[in-house]
N, C-alpha and C. Protein backbone atom coordinates (compact mmCIF):
# COMPACT_ATOMS: atom_id res chain seq x y z
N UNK A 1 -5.41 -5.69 15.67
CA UNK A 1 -5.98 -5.86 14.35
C UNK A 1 -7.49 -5.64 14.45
N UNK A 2 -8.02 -4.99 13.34
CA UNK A 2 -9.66 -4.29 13.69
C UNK A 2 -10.22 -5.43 12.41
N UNK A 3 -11.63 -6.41 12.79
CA UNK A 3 -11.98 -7.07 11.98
C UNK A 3 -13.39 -6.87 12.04
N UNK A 4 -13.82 -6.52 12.89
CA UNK A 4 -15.55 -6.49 13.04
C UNK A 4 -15.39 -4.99 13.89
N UNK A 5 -17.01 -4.38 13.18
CA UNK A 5 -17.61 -3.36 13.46
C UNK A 5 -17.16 -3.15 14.85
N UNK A 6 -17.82 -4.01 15.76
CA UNK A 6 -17.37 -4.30 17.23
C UNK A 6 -16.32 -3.81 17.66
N UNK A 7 -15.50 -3.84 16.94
CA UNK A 7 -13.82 -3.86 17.44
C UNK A 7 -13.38 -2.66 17.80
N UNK A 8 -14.15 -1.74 16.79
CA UNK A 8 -13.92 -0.59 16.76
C UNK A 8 -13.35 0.47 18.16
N UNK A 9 -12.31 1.00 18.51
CA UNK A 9 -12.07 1.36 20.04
C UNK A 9 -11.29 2.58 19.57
N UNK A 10 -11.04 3.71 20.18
CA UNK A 10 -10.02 4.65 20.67
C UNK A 10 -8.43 4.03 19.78
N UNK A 11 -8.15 4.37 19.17
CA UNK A 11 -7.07 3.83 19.07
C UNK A 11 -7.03 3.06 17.49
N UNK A 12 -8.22 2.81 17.03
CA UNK A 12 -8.63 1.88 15.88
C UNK A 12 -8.13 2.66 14.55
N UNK A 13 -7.49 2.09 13.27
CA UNK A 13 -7.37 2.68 12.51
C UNK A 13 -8.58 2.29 10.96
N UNK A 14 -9.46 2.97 10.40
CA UNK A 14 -9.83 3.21 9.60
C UNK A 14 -10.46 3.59 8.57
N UNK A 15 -11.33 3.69 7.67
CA UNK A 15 -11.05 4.70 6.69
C UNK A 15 -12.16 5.82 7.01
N UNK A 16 -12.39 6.74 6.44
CA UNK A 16 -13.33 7.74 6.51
C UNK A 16 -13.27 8.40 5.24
N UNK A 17 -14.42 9.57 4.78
CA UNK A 17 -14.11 10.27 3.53
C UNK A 17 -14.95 11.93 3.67
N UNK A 18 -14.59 12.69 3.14
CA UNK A 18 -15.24 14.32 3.42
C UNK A 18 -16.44 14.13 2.95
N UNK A 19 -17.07 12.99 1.81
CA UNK A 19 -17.64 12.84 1.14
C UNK A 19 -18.38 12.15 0.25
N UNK A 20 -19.68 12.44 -0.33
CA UNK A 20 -19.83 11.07 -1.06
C UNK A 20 -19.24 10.71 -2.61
N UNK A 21 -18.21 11.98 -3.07
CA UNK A 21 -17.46 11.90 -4.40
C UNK A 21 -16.24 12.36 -4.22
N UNK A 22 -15.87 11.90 -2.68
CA UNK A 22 -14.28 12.04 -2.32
C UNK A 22 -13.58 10.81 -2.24
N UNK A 23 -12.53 10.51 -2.30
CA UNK A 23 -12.02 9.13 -1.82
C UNK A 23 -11.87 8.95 -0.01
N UNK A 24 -11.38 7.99 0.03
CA UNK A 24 -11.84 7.51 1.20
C UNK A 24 -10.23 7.26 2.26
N UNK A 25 -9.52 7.42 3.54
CA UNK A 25 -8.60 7.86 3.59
C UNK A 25 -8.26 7.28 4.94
N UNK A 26 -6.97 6.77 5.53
CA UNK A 26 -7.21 6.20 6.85
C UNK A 26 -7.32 7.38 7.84
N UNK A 27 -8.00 7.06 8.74
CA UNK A 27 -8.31 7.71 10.12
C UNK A 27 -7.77 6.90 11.38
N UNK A 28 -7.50 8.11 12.41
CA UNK A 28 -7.17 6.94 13.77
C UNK A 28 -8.77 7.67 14.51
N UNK A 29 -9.33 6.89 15.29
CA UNK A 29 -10.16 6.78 16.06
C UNK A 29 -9.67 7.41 17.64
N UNK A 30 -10.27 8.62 17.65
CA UNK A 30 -9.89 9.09 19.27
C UNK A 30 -10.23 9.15 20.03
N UNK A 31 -11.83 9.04 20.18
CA UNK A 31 -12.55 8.78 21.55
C UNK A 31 -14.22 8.28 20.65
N UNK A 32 -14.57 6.99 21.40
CA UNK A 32 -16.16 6.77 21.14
C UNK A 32 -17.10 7.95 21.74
N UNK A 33 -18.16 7.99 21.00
CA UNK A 33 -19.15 8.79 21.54
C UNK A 33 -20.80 7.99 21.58
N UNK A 34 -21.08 8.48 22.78
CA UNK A 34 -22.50 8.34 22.11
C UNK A 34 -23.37 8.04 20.81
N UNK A 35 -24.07 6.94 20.39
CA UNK A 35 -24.97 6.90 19.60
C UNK A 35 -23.95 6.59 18.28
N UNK A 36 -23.35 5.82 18.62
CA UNK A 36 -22.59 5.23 17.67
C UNK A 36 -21.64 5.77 16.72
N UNK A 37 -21.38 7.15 17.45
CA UNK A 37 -20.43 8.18 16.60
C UNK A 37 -19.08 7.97 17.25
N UNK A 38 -17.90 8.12 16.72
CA UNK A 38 -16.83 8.40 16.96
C UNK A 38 -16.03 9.65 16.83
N UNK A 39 -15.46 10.33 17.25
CA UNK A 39 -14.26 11.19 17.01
C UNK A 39 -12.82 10.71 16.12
N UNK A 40 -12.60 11.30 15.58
CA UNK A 40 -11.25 10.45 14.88
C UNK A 40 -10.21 12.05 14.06
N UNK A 41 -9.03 11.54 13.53
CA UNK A 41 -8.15 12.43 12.85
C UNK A 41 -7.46 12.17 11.90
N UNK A 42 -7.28 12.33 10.81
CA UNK A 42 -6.58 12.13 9.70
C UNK A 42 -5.45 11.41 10.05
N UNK A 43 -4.81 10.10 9.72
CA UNK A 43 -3.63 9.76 10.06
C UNK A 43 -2.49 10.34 9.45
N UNK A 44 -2.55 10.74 7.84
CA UNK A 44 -1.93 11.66 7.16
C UNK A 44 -1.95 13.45 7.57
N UNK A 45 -2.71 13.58 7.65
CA UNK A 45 -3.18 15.06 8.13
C UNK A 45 -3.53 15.23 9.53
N UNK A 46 -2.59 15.33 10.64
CA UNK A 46 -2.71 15.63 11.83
C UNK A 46 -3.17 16.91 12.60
N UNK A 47 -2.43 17.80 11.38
CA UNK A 47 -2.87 19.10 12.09
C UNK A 47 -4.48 19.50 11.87
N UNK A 48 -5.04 18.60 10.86
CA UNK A 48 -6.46 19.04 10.56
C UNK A 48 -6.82 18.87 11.92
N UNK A 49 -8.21 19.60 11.94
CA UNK A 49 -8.85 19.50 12.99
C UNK A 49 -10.04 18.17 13.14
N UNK A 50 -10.05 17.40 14.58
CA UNK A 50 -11.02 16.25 14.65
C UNK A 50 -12.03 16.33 14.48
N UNK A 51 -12.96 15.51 14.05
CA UNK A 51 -14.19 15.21 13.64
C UNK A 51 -14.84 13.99 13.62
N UNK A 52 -16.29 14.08 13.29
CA UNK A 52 -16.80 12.73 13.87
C UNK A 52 -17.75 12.04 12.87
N UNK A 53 -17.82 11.19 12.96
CA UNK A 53 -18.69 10.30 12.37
C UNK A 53 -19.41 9.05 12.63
N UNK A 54 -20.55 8.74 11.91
CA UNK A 54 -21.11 7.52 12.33
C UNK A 54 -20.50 6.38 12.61
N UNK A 55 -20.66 5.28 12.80
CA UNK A 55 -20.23 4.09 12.77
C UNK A 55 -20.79 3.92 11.41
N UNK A 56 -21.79 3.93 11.02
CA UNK A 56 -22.05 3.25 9.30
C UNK A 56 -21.47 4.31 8.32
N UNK A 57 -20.68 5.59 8.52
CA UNK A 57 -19.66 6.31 7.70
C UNK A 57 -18.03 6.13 7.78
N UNK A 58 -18.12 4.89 8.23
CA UNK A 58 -16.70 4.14 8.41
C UNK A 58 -16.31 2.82 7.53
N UNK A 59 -15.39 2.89 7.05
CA UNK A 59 -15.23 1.41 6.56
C UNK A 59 -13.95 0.83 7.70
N UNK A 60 -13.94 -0.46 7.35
CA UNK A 60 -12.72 -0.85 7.76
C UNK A 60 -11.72 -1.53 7.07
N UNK A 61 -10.35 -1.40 7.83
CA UNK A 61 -9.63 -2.05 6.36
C UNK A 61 -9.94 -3.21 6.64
N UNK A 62 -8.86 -4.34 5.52
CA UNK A 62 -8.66 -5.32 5.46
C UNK A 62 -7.73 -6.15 6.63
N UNK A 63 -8.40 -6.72 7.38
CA UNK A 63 -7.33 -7.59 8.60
C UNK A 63 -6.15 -7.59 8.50
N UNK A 64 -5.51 -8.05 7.26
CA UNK A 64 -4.29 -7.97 7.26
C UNK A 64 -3.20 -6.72 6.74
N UNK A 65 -4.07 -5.53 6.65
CA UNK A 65 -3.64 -3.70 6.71
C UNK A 65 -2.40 -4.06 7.78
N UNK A 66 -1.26 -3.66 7.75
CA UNK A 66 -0.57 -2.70 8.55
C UNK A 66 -1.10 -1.63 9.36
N UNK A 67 -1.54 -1.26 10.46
CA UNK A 67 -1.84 0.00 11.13
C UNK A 67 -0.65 0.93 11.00
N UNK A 68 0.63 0.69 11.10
CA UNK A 68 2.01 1.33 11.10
C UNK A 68 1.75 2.17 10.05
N UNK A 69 1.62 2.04 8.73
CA UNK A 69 1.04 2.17 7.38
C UNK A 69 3.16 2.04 7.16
């Protein structure tokens, strides 16, 4: 279960968005990077290709989310 920023690891599920007038969408987390960026992949959309983002362009869900979805 992911509850704090902290938690955040390889493996973590959540949200990300293309944008700042897109909605916002779960992600799995695939490898940390440097400088507080992550790698991650569409949990819905697998075949898209990975991409990365800040740690402050992440939300997280709610503790009690299902990861399974």
């Amino acid at each position: 279960m992911l509850g704090t920023w902290d938690a955040i690891r390889s493996g973590s599920l959540v949200l990300a968005t293309t944008g700042p007038m897109e909605g916002w969408f779960e992600s799995l987390v695939v490898a940390t990077r440097a400088d507080e960026r992550f790698s991650l992949r569409w949990r819905d959309w697998p075949e898209e290709p990975e991409f990365t983002r800040r740690r402050d362009e992440l939300a997280l869900l709610h503790p009690a989310t299902d990861p399974q979805g």
